[in-house]
C-alpha atoms as a PDB file:
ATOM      1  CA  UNK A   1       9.003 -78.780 -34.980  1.00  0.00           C
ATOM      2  CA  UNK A   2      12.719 -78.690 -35.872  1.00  0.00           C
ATOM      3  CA  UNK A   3      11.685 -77.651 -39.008  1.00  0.00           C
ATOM      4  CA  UNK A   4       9.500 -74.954 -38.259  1.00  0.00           C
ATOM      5  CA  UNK A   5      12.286 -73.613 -35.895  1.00  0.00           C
ATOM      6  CA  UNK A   6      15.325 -73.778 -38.847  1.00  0.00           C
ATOM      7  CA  UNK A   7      13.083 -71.957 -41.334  1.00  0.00           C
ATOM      8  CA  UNK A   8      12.220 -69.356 -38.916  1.00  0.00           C
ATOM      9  CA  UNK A   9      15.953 -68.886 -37.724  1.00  0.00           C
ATOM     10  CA  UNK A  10      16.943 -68.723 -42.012  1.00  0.00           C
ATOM     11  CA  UNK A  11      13.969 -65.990 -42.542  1.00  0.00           C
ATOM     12  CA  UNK A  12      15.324 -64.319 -39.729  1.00  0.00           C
ATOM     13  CA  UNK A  13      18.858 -64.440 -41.198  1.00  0.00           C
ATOM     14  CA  UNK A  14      17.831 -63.468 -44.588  1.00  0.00           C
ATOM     15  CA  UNK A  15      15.538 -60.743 -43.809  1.00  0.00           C
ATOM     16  CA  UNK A  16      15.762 -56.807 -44.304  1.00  0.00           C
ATOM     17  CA  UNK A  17      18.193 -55.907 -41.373  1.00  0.00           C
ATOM     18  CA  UNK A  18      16.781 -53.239 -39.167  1.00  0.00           C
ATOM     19  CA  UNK A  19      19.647 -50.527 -39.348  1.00  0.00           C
ATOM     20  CA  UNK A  20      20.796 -49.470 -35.684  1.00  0.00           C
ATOM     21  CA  UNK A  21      20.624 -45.629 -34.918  1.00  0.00           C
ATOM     22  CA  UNK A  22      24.294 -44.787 -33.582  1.00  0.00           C
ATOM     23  CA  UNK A  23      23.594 -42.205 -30.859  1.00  0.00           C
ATOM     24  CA  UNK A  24      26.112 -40.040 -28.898  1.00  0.00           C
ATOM     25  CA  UNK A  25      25.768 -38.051 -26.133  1.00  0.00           C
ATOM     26  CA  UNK A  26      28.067 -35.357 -24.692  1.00  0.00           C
ATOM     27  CA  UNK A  27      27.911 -32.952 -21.891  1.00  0.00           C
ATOM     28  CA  UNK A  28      29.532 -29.909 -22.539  1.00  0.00           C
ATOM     29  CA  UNK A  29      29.044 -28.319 -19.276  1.00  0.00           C
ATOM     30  CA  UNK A  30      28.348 -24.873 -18.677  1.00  0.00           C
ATOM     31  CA  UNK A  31      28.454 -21.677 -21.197  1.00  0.00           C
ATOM     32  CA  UNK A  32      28.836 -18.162 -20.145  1.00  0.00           C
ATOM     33  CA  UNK A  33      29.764 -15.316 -22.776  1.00  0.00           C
ATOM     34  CA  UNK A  34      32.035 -17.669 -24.600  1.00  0.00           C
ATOM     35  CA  UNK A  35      31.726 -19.543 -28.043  1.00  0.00           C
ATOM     36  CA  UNK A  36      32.318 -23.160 -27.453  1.00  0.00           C
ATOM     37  CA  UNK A  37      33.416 -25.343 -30.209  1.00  0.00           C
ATOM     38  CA  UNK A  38      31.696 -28.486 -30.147  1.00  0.00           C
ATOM     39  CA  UNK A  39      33.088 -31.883 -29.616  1.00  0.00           C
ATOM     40  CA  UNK A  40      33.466 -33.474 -33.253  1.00  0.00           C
ATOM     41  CA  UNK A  41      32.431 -36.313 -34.063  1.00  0.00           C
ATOM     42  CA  UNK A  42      31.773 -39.155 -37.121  1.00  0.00           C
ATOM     43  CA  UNK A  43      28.823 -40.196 -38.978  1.00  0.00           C
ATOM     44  CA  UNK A  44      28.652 -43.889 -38.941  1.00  0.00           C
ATOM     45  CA  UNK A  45      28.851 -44.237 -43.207  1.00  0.00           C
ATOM     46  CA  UNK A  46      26.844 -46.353 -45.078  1.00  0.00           C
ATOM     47  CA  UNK A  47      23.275 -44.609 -44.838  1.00  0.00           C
ATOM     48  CA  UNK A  48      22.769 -45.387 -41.154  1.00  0.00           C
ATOM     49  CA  UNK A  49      20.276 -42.802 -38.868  1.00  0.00           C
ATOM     50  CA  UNK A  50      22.453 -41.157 -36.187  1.00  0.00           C
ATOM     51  CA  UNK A  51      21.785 -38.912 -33.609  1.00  0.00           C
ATOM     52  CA  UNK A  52      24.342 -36.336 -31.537  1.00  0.00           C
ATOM     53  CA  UNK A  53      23.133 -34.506 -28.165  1.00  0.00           C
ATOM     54  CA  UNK A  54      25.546 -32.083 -26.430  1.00  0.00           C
ATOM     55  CA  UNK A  55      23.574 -30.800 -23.168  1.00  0.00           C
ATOM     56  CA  UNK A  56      25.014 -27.680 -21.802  1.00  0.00           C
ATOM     57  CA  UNK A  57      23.736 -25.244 -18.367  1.00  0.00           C
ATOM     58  CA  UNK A  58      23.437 -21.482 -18.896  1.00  0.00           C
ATOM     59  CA  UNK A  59      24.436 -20.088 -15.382  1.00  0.00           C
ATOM     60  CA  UNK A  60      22.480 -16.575 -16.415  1.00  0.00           C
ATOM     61  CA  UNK A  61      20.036 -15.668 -19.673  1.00  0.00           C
ATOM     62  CA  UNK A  62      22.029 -15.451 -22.502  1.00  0.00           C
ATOM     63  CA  UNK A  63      21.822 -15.472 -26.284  1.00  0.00           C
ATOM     64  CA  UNK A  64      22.285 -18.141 -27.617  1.00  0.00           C
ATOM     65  CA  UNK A  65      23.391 -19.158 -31.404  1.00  0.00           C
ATOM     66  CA  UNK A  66      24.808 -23.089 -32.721  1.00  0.00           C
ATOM     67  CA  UNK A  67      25.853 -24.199 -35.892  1.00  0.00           C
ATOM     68  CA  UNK A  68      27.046 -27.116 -37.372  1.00  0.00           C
ATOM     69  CA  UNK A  69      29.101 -28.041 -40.473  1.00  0.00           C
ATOM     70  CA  UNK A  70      30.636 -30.732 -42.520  1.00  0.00           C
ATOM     71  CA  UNK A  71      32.808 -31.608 -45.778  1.00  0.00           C
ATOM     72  CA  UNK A  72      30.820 -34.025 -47.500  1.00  0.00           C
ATOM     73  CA  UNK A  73      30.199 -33.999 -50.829  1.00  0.00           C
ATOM     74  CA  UNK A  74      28.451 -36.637 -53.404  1.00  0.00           C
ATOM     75  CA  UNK A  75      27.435 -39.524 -51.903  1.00  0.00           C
ATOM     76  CA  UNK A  76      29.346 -38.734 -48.523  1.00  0.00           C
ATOM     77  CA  UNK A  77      26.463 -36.150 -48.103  1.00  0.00           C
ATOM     78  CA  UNK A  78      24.161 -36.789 -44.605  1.00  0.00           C
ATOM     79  CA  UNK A  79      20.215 -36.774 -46.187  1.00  0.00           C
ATOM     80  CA  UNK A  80      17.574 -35.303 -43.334  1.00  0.00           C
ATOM     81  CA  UNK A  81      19.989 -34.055 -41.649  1.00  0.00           C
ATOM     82  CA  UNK A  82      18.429 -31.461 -38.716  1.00  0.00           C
ATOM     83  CA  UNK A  83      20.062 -29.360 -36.103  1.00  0.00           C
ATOM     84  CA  UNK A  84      17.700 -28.615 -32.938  1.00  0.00           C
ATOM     85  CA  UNK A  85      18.344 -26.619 -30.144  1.00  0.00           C
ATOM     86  CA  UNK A  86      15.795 -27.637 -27.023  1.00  0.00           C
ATOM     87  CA  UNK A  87      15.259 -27.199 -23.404  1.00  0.00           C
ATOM     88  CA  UNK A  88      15.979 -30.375 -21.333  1.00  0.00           C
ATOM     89  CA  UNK A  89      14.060 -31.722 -18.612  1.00  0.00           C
ATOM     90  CA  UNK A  90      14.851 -34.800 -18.013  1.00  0.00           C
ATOM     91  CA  UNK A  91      17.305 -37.938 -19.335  1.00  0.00           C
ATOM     92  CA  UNK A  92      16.724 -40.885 -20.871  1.00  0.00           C
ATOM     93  CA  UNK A  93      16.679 -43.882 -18.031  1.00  0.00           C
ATOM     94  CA  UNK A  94      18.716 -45.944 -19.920  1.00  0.00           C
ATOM     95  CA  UNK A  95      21.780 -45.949 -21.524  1.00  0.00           C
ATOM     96  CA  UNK A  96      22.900 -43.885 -23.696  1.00  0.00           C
ATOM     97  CA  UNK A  97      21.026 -41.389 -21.570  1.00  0.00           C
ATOM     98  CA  UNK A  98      20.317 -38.711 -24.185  1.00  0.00           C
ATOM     99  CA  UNK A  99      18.349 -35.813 -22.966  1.00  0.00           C
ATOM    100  CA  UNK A 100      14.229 -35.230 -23.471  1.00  0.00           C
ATOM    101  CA  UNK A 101      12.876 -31.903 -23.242  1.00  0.00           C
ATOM    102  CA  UNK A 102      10.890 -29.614 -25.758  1.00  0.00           C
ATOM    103  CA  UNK A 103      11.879 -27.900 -29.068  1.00  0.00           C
ATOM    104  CA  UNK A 104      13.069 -24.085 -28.881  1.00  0.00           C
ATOM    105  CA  UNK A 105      14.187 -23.951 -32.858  1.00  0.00           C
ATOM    106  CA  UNK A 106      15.287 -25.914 -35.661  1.00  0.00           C
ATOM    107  CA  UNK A 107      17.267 -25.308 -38.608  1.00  0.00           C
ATOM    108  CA  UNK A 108      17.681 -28.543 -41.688  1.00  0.00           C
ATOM    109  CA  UNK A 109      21.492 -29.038 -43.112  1.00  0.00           C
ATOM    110  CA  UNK A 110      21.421 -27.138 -46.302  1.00  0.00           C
ATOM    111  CA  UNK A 111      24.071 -28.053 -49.045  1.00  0.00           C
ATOM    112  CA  UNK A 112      26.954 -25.795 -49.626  1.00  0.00           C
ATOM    113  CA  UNK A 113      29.909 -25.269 -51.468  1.00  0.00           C
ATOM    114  CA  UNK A 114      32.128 -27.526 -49.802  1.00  0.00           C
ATOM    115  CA  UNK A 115      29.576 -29.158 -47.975  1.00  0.00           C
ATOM    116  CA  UNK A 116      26.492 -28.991 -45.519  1.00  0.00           C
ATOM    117  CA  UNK A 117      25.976 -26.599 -42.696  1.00  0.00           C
ATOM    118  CA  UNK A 118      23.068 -25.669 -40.551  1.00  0.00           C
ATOM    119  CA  UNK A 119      22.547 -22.829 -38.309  1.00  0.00           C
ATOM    120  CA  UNK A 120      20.239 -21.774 -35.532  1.00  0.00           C
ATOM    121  CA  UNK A 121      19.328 -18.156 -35.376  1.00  0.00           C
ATOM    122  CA  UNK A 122      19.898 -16.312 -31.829  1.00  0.00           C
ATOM    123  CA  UNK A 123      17.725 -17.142 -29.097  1.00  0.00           C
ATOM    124  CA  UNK A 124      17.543 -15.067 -25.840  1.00  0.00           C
ATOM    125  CA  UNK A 125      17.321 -17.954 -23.216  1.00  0.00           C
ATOM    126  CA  UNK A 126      17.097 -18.117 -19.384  1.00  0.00           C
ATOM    127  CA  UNK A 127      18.959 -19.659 -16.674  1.00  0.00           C
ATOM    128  CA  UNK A 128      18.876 -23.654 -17.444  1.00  0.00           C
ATOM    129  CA  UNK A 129      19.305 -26.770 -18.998  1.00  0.00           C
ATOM    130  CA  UNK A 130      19.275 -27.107 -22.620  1.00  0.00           C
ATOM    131  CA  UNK A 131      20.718 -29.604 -25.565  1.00  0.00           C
ATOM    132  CA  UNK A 132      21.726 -29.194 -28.896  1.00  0.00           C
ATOM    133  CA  UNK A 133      20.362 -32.468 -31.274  1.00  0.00           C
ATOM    134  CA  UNK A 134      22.153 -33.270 -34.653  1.00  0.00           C
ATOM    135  CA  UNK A 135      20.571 -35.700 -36.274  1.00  0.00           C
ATOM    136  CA  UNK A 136      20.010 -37.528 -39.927  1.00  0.00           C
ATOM    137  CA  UNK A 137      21.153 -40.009 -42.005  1.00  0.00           C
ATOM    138  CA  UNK A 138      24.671 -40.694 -43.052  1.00  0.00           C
ATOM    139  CA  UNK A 139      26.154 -40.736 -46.656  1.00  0.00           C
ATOM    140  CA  UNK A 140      25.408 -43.775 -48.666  1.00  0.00           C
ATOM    141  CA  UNK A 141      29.425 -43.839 -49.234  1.00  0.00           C
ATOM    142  CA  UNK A 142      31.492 -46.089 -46.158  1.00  0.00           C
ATOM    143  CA  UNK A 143      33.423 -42.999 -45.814  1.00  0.00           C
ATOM    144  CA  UNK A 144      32.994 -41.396 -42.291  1.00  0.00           C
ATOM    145  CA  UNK A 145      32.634 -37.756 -42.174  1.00  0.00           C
ATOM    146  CA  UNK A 146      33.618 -35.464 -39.508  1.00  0.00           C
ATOM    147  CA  UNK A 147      31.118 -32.826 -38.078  1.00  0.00           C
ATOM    148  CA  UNK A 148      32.183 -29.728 -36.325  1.00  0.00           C
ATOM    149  CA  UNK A 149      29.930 -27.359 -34.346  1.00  0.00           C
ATOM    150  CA  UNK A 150      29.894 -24.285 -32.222  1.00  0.00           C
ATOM    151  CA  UNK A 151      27.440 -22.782 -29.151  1.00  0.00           C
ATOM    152  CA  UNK A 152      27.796 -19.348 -28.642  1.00  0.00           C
ATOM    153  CA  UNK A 153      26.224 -17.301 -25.983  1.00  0.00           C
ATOM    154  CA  UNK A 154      26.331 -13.522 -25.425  1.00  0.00           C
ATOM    155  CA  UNK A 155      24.914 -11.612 -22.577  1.00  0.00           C
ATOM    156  CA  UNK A 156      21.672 -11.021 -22.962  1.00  0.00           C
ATOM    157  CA  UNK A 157      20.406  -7.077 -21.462  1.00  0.00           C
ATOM    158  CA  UNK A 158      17.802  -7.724 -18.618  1.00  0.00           C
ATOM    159  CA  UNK A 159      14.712  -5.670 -18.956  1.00  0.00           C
ATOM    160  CA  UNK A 160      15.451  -3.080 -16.509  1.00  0.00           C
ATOM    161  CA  UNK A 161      18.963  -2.535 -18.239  1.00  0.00           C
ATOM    162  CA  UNK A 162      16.406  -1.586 -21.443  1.00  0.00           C
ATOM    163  CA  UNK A 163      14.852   0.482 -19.113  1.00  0.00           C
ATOM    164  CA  UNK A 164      17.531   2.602 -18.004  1.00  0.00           C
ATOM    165  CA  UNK A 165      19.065   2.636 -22.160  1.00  0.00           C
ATOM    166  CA  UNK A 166      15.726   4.709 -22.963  1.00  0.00           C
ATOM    167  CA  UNK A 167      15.528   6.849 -20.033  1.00  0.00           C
ATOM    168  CA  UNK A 168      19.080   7.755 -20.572  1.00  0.00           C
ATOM    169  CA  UNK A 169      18.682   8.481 -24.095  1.00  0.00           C
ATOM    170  CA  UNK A 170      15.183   9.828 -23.707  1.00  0.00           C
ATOM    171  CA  UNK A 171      17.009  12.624 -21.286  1.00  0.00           C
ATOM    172  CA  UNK A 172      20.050  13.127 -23.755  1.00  0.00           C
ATOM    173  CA  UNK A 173      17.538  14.129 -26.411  1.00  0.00           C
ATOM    174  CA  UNK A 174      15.962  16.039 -24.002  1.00  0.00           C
ATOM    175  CA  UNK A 175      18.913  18.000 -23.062  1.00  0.00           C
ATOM    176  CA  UNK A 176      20.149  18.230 -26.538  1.00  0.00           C
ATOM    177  CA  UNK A 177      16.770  19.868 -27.811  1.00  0.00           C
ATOM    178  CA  UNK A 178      16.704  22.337 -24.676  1.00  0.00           C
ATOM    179  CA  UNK A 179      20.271  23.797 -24.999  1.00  0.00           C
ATOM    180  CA  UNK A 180      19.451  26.143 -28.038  1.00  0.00           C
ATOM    181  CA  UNK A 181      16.226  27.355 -25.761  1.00  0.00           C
ATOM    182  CA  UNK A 182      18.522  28.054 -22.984  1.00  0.00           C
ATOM    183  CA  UNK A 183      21.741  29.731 -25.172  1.00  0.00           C
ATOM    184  CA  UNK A 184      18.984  31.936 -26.676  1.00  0.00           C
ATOM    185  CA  UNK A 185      17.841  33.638 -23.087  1.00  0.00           C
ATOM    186  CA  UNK A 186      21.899  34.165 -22.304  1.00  0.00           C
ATOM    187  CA  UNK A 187      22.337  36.288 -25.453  1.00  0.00           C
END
């Protein structure tokens, strides 16, 4: 039995190691008509999965566009790497608590010169919770690379502020085609 238990414990030990995902999770509090640079942080190196959440609150509907770059080059480069911007509705019940909620857009890291960088296109967004997910793997290379980001949000018009835009420029045209009708009666 002894036996059985010591070759067990060396398969174990000589196995394929199961690579941890490093996961980090940041709230960056609220946004209003500001851009917001990102906390930075550090891929782990040496081709492990990670995963980066920054949850924010929008106090009103805004616009909302994030981005995220890095340096690497070579082997330093992250592979898979995908930027996500999502609505959250709840948090993980254990530690590291990252937030859950559904997918609003995604965007993969494309390589650059200089580097990688992914960007998510404007969305107009309500009042709410939401969370920005960086994920992927890190470069083969034990180097650890730095990734900056940014959240910017703009106001976005409500509907009745649309509303008055084309009534006010539906009665500008308006005026501007009546005024010849009118100078020609004077004269």
């Amino acid at each position: 039995m002894n036996r059985l238990l010591l070759a067990a414990a060396l398969f174990a030990a000589t196995g394929p190691a199961a690579a941890a995902t490093q996961i980090t999770v940041e709230d960056i509090g609220s946004i209003l008509n500001e851009s917001l640079a990102l906390p930075a942080q550090d891929t782990p190196g040496s081709g492990i999965g990670f995963e980066q959440f920054f949850s924010f609150t929008l106090p009103t509907r805004e616009t909302v566009t994030v981005s995220m770059s890095d340096s690497a080059i070579g082997l330093q480069r992250i592979t898979g790497g995908v930027l996500s911007l999502n609505t959250q509705t709840s948090t993980a019940p254990v530690s590291p608590f990252q937030p859950i909620g559904a997918l609003i857009e995604s965007s993969p890291l494309n390589n650059v010169t200089g580097g990688q960088e992914a960007t998510v296109s404007p969305d107009a967004l309500s009042m709410g919770s939401y969370f920005i997910e960086f994920s992927g793997a890190s470069g083969l290379a034990p180097i650890h690379i730095a990734i900056d980001g940014t959240v910017t949000a703009v106001p976005t018009p409500e509907l009745s502020t649309w509303a008055m835009f084309l009534i006010g420029g539906g009665f500008l045209a308006w005026a501007a085609y009546r005024r010849p009708t009118l100078s020609m009666r004077m004269g």
